[in-house]
N, C-alpha and C. Protein backbone atom coordinates (compact mmCIF):
# COMPACT_ATOMS: atom_id res chain seq x y z
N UNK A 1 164.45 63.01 79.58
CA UNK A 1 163.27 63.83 79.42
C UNK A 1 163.29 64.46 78.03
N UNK A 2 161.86 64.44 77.63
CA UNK A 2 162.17 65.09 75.93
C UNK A 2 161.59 66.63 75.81
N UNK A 3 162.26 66.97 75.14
CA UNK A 3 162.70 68.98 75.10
C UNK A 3 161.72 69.10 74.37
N UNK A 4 161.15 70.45 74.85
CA UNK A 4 159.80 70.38 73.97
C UNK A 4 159.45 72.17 74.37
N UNK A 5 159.13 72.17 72.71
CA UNK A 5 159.02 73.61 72.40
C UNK A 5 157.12 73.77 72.71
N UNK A 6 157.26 74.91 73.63
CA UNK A 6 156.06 75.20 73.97
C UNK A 6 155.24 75.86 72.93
N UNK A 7 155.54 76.53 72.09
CA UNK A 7 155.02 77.75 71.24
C UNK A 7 154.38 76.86 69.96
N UNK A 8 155.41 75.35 69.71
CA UNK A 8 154.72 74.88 68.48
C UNK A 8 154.47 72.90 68.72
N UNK A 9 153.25 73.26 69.90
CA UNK A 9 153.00 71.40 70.27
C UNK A 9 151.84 71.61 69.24
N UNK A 10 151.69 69.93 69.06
CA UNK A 10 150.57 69.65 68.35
C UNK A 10 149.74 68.67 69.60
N UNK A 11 148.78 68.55 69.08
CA UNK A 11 147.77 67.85 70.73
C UNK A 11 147.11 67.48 70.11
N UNK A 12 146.68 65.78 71.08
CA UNK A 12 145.57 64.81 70.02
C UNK A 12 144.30 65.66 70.52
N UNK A 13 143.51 64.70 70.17
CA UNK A 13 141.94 64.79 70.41
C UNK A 13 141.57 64.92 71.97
N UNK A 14 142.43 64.84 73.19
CA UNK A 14 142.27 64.90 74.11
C UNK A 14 142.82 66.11 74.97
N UNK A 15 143.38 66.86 74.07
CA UNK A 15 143.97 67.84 74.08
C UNK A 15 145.30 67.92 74.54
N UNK A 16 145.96 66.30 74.30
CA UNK A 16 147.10 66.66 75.22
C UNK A 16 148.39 66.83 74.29
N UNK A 17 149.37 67.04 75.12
CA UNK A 17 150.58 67.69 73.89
C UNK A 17 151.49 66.01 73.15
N UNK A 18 151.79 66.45 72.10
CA UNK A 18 152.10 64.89 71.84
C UNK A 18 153.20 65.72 70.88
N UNK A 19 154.14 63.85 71.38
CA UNK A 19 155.99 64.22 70.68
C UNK A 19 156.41 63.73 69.22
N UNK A 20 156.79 63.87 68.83
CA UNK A 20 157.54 63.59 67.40
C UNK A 20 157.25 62.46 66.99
N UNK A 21 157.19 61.23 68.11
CA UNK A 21 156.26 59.96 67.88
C UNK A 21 155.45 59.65 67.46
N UNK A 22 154.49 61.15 67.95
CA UNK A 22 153.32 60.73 67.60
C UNK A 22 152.23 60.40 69.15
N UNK A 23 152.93 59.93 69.92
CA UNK A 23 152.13 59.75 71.50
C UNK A 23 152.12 60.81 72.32
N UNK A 24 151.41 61.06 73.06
CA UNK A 24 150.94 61.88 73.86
C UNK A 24 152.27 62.25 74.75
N UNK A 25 152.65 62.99 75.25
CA UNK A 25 153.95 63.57 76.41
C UNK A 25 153.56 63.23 77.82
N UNK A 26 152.09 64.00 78.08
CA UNK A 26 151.67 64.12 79.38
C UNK A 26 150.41 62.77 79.62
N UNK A 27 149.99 62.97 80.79
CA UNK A 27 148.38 62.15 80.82
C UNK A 27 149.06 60.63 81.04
N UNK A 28 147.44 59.97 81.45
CA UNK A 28 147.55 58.43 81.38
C UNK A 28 146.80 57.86 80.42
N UNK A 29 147.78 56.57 79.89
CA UNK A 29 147.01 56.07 79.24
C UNK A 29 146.15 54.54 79.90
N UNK A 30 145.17 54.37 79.18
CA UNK A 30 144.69 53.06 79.20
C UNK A 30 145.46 51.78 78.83
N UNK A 31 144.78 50.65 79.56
CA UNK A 31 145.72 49.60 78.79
C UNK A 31 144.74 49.03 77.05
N UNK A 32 144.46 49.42 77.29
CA UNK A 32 143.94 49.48 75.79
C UNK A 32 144.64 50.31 74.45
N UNK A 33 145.25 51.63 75.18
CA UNK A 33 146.04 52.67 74.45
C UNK A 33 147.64 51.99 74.77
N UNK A 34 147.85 51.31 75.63
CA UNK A 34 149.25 50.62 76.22
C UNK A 34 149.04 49.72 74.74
N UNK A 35 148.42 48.66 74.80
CA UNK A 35 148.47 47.47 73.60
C UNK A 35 148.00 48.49 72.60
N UNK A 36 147.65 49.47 72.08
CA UNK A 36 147.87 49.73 70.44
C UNK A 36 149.05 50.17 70.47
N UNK A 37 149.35 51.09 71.58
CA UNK A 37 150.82 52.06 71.35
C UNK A 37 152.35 50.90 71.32
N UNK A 38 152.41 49.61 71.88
CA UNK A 38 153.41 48.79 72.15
C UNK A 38 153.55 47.44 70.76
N UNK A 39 151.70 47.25 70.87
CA UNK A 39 152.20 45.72 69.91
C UNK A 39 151.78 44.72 71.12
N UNK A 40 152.11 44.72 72.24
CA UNK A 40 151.89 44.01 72.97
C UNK A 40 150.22 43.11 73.17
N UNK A 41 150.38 42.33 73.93
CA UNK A 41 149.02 41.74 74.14
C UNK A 41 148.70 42.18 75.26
N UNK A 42 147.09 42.19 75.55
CA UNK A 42 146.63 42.43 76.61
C UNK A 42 146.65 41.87 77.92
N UNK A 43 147.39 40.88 77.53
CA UNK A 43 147.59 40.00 78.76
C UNK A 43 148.68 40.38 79.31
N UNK A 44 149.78 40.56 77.72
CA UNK A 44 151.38 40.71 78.48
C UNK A 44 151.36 41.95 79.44
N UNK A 45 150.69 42.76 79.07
CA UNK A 45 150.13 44.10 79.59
C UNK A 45 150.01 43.57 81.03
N UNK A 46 148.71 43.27 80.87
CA UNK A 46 148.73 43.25 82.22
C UNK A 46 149.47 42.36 83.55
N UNK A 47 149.88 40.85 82.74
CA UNK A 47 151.46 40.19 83.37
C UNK A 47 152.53 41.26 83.79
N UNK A 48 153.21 42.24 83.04
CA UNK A 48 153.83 43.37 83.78
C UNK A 48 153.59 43.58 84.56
N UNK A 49 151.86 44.84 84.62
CA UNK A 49 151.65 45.33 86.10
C UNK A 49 151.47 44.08 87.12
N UNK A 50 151.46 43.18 86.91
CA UNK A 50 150.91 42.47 88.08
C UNK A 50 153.04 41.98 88.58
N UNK A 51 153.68 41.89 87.60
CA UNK A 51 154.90 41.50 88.50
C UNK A 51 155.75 42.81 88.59
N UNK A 52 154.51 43.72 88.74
CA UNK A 52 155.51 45.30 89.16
C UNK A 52 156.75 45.70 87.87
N UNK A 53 156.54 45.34 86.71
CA UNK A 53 157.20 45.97 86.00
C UNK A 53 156.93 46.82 85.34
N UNK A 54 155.51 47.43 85.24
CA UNK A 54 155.05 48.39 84.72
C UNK A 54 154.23 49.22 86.05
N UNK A 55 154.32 50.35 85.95
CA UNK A 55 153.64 50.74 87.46
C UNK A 55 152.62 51.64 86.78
N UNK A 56 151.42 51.74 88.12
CA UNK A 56 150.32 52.36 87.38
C UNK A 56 149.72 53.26 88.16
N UNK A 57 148.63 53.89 87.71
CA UNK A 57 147.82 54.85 88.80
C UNK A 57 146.32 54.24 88.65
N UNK A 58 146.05 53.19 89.90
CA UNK A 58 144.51 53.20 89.59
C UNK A 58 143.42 53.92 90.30
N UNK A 59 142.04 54.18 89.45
CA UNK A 59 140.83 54.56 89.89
C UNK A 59 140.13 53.48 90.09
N UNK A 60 139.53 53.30 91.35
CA UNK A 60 138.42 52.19 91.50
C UNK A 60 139.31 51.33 90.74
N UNK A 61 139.05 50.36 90.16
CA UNK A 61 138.90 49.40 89.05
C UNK A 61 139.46 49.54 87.48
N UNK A 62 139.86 50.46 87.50
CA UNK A 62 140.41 51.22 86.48
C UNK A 62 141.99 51.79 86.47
N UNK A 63 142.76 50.92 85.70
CA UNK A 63 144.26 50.81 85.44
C UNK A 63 144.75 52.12 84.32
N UNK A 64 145.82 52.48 84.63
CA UNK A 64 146.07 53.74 83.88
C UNK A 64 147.87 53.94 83.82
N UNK A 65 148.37 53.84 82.80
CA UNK A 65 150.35 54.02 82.72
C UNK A 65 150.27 55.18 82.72
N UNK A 66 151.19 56.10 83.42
CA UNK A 66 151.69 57.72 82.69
C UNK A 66 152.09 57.26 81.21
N UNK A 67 152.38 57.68 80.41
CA UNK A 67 152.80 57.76 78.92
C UNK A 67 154.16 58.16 79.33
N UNK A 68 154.59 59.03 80.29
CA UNK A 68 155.98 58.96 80.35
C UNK A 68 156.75 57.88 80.95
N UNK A 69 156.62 57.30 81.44
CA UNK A 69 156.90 56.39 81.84
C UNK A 69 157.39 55.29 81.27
N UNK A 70 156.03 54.98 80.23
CA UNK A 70 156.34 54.06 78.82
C UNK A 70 157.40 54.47 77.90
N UNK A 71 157.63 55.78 78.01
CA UNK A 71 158.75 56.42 77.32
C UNK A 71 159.87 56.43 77.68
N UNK A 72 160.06 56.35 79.38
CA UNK A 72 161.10 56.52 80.06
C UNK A 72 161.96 54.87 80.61
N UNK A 73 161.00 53.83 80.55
CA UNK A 73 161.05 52.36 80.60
C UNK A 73 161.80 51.74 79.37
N UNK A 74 161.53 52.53 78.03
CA UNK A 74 161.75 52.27 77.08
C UNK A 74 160.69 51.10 76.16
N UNK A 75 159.49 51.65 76.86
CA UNK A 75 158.58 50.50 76.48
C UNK A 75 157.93 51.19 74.78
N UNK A 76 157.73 52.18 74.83
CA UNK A 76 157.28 52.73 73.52
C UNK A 76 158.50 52.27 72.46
N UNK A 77 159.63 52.51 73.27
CA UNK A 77 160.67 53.14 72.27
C UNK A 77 160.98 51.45 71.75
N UNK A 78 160.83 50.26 72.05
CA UNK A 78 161.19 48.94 71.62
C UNK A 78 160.03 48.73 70.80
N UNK A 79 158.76 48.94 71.29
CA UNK A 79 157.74 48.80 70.01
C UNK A 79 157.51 49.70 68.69
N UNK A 80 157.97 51.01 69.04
CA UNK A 80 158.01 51.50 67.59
C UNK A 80 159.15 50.93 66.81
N UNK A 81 160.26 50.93 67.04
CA UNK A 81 161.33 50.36 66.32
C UNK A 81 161.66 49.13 66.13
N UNK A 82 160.82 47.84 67.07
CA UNK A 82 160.06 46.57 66.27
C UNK A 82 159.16 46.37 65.81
């Protein structure tokens, strides 16, 4: 889990608190925000969730990662540093 000083977050446009990365801490993202934030393709994207390696929260029709998760999978952390 990443330590995080309450008194001095910075927050995107959605208001949410975001880490040293640069990505958001809290919230879900889209798989649209999944493939800019990874590198990945939209397909590989969605090949994951479909063989349960990425888990999700959906609305209706509408697919969504926690961002922690991607963080905690180590899925952010292999695409920023490739």
């Amino acid at each position: 889990m990443i330590q995080v000083d309450k008194n001095n977050l910075r927050r995107d446009e959605k208001g949410r608190p975001i880490a040293a990365d640069g990505y958001p801490l809290t919230g879900l993202a889209s798989v649209a925000e999944v493939v800019a934030a990874t590198g990945l393709s939209r397909s590989q994207i969605y090949a994951m969730i479909q063989r349960g390696d990425l888990a999700t929260k959906r609305f209706g029709r509408s697919v969504r990662v926690p961002w922690q998760l991607l963080r905690d999978d180590g899925i952010l952390g292999d695409a920023v540093a490739g």
